[in-house]
PDB file of N, CA and C in Angstrom:
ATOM      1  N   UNK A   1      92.996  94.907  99.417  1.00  0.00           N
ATOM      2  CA  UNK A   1      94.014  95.937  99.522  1.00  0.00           C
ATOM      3  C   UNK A   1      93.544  97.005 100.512  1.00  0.00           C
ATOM      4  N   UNK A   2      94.424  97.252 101.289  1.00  0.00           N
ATOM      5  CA  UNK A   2      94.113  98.445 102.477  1.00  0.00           C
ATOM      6  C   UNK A   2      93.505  99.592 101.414  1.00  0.00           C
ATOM      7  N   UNK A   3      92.651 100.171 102.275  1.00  0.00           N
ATOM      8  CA  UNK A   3      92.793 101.875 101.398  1.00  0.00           C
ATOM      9  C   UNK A   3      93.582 102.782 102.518  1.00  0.00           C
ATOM     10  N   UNK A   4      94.241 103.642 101.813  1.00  0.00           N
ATOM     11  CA  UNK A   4      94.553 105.100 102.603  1.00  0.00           C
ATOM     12  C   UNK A   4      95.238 105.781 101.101  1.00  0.00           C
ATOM     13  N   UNK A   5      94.906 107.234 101.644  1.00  0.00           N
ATOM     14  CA  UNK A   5      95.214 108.596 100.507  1.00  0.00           C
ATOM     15  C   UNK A   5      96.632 108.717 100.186  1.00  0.00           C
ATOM     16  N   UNK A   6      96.604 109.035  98.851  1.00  0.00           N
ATOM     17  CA  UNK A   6      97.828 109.346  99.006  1.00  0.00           C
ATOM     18  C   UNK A   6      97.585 110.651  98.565  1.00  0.00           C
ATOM     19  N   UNK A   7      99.279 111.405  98.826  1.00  0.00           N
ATOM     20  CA  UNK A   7      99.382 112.725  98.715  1.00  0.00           C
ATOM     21  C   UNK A   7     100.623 113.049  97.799  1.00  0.00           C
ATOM     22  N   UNK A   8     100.602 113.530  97.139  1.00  0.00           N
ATOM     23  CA  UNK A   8     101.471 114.106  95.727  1.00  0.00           C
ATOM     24  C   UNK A   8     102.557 114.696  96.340  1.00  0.00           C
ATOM     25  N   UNK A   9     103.909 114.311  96.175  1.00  0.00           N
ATOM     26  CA  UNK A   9     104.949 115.289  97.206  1.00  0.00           C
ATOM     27  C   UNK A   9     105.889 115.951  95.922  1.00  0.00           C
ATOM     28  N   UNK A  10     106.703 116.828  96.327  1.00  0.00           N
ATOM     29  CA  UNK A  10     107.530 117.203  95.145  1.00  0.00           C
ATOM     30  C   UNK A  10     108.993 116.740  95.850  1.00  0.00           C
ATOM     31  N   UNK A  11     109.704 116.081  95.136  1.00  0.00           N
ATOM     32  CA  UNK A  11     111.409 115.172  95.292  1.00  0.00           C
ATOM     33  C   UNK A  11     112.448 116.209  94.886  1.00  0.00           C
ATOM     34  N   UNK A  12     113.450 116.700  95.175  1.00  0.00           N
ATOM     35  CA  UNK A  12     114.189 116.587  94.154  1.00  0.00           C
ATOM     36  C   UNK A  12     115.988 115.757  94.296  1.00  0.00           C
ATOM     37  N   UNK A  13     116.424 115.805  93.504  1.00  0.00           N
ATOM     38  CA  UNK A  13     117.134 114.364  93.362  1.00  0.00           C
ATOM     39  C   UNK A  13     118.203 114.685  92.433  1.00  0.00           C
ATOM     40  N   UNK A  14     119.842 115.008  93.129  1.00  0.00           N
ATOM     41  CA  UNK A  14     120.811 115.302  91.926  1.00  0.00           C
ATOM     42  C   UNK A  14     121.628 114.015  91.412  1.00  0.00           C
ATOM     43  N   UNK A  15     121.708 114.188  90.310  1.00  0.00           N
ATOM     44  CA  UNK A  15     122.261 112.540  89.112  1.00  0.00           C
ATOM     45  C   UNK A  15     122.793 112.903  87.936  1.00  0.00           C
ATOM     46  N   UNK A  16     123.318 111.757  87.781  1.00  0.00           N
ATOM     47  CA  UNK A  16     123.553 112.099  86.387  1.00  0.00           C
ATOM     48  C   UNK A  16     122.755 111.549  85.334  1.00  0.00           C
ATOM     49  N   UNK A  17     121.776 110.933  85.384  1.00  0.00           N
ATOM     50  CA  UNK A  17     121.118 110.265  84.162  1.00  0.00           C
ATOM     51  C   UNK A  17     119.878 109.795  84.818  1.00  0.00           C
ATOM     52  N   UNK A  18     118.288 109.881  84.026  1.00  0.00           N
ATOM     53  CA  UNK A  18     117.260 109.933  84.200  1.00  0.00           C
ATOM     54  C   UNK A  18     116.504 109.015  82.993  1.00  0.00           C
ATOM     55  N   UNK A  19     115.974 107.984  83.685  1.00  0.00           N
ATOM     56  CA  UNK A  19     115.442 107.090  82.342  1.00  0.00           C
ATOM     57  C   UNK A  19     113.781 107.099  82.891  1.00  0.00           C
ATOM     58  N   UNK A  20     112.588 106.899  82.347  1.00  0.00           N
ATOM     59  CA  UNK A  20     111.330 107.264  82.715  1.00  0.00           C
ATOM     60  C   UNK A  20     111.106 106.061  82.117  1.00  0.00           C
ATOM     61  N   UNK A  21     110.443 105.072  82.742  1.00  0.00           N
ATOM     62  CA  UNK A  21     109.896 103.380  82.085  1.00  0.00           C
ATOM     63  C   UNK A  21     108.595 103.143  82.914  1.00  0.00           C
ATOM     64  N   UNK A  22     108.145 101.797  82.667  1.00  0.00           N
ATOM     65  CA  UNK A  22     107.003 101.378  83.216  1.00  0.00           C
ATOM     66  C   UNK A  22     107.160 100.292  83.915  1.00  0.00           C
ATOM     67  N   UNK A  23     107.094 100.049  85.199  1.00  0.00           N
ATOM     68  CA  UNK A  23     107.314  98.561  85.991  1.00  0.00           C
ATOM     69  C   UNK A  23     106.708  97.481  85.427  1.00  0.00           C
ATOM     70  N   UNK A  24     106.899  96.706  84.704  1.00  0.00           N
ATOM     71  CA  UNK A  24     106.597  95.293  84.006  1.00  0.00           C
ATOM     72  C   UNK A  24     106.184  94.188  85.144  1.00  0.00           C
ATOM     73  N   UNK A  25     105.466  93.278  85.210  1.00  0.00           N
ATOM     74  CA  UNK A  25     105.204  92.205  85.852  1.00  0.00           C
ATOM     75  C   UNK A  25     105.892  91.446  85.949  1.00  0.00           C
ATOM     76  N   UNK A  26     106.569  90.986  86.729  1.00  0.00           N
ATOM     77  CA  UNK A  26     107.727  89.282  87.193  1.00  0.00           C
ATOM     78  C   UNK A  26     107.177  88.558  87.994  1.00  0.00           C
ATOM     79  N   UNK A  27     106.591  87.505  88.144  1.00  0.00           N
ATOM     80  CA  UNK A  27     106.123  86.615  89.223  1.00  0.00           C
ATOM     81  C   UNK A  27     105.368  87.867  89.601  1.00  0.00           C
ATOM     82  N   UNK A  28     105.653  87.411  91.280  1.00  0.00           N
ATOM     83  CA  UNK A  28     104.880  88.076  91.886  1.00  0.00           C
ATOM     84  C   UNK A  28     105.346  89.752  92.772  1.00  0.00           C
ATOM     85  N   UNK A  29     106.102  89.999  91.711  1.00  0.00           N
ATOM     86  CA  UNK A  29     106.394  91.966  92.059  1.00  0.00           C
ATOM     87  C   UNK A  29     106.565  92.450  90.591  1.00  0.00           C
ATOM     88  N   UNK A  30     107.131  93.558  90.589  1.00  0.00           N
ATOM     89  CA  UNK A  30     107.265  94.195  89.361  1.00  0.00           C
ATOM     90  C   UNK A  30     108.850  94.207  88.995  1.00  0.00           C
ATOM     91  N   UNK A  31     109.175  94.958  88.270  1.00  0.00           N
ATOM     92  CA  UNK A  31     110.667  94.632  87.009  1.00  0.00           C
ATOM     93  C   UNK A  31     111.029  95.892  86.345  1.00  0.00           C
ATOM     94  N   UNK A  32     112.198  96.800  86.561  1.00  0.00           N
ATOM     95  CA  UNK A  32     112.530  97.336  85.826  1.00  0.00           C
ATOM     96  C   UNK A  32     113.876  96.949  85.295  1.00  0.00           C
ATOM     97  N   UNK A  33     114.355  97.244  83.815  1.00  0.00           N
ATOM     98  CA  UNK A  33     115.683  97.178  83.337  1.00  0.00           C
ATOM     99  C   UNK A  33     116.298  98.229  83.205  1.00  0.00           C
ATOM    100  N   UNK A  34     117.204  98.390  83.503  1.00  0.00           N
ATOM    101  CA  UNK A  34     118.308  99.436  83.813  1.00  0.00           C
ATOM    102  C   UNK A  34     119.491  99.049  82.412  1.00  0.00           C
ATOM    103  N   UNK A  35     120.143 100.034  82.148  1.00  0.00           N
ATOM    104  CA  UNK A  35     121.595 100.009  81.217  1.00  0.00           C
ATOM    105  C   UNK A  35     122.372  98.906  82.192  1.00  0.00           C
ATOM    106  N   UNK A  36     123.084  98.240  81.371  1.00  0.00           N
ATOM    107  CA  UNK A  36     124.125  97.588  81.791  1.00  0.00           C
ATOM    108  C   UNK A  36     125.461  98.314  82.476  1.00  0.00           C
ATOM    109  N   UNK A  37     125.413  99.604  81.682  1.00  0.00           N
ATOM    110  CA  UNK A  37     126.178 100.333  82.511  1.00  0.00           C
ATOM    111  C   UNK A  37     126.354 100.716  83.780  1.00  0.00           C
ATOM    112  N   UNK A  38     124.754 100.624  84.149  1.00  0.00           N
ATOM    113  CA  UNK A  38     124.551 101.174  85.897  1.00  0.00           C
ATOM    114  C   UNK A  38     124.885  99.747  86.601  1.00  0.00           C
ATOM    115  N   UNK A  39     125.443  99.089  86.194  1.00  0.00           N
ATOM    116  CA  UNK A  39     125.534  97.671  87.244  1.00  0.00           C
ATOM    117  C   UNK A  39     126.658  98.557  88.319  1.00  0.00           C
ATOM    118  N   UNK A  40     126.666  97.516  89.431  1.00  0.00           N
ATOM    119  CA  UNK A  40     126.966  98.331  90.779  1.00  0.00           C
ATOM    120  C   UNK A  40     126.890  99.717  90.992  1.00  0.00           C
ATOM    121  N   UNK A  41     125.561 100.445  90.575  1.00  0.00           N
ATOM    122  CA  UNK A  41     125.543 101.651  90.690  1.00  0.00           C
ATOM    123  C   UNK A  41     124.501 101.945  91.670  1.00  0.00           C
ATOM    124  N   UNK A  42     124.078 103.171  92.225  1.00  0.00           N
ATOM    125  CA  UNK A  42     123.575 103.255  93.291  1.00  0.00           C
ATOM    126  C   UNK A  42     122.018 103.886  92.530  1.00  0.00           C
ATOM    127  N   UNK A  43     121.005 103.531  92.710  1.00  0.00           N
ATOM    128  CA  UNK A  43     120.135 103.930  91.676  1.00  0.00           C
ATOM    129  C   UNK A  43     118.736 104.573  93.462  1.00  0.00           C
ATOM    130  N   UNK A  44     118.006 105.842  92.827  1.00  0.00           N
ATOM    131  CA  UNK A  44     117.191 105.738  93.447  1.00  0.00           C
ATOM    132  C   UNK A  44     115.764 105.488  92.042  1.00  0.00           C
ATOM    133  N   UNK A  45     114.673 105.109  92.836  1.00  0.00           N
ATOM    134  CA  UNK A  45     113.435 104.548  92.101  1.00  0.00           C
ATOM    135  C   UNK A  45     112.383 105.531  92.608  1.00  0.00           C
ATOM    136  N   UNK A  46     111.414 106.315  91.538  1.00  0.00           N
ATOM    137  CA  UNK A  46     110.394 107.376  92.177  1.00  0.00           C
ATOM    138  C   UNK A  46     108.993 106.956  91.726  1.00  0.00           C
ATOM    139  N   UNK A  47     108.132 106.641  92.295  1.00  0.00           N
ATOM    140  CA  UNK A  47     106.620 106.668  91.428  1.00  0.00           C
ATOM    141  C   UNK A  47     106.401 107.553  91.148  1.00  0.00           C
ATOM    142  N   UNK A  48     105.856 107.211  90.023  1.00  0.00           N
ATOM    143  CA  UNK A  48     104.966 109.330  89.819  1.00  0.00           C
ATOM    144  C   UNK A  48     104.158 109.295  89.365  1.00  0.00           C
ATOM    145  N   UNK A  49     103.162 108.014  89.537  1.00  0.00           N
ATOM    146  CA  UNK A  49     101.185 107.667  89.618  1.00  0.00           C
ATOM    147  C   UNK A  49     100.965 107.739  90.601  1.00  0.00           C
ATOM    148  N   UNK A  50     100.294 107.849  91.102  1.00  0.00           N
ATOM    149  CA  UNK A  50      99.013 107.174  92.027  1.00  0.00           C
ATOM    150  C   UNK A  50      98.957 105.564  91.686  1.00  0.00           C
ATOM    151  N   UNK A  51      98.985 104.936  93.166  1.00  0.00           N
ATOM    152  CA  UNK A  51      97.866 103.593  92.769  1.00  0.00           C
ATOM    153  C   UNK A  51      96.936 103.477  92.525  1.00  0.00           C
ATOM    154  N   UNK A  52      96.529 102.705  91.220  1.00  0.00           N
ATOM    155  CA  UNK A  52      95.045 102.344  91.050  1.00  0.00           C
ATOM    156  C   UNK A  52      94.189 101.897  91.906  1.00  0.00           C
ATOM    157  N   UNK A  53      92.968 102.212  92.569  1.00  0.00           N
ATOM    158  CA  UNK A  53      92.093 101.540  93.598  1.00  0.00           C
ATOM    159  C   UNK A  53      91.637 100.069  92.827  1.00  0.00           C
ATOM    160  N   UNK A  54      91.390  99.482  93.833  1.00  0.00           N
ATOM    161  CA  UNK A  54      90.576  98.128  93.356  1.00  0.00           C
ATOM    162  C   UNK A  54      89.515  98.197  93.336  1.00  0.00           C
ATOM    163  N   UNK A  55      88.865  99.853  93.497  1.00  0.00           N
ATOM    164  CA  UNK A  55      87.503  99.706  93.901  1.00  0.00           C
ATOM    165  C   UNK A  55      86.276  99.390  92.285  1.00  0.00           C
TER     166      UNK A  55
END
C-alpha cells in the first residue's frame, strides 16, 4: 500500500437524514446498506477514520 498523510478536513453537507454505519467486507471492496427508502436517491458517503497503516 502506498503511504501518504492524510489530513482531517471539516465537510459540511445539507440533507435530510444521516445514518453513521461501518463499511462491511464484499468480495473484494466494502458494503454499505442503506433504507430501502433511499433507492434512487442521491446519497453522498464521508469517512471519518483515518486509514489504518499496514505498517
Amino acid at each position: 500500500m502506498a503511504e501518504y498523510s492524510e489530513v482531517q478536513m471539516e465537510v459540511k453537507v445539507t440533507g435530510y437524514e444521516a445514518i453513521e454505519k461501518k463499511v462491511k467486507a464484499s468480495g473484494n471492496s466494502g458494503r454499505i446498506y442503506v433504507p430501502i427508502q433511499w433507492m434512487n436517491c442521491r446519497v453522498k458517503l464521508i469517512r471519518l477514520d483515518p486509514l489504518k497503516s499496514d505498517k
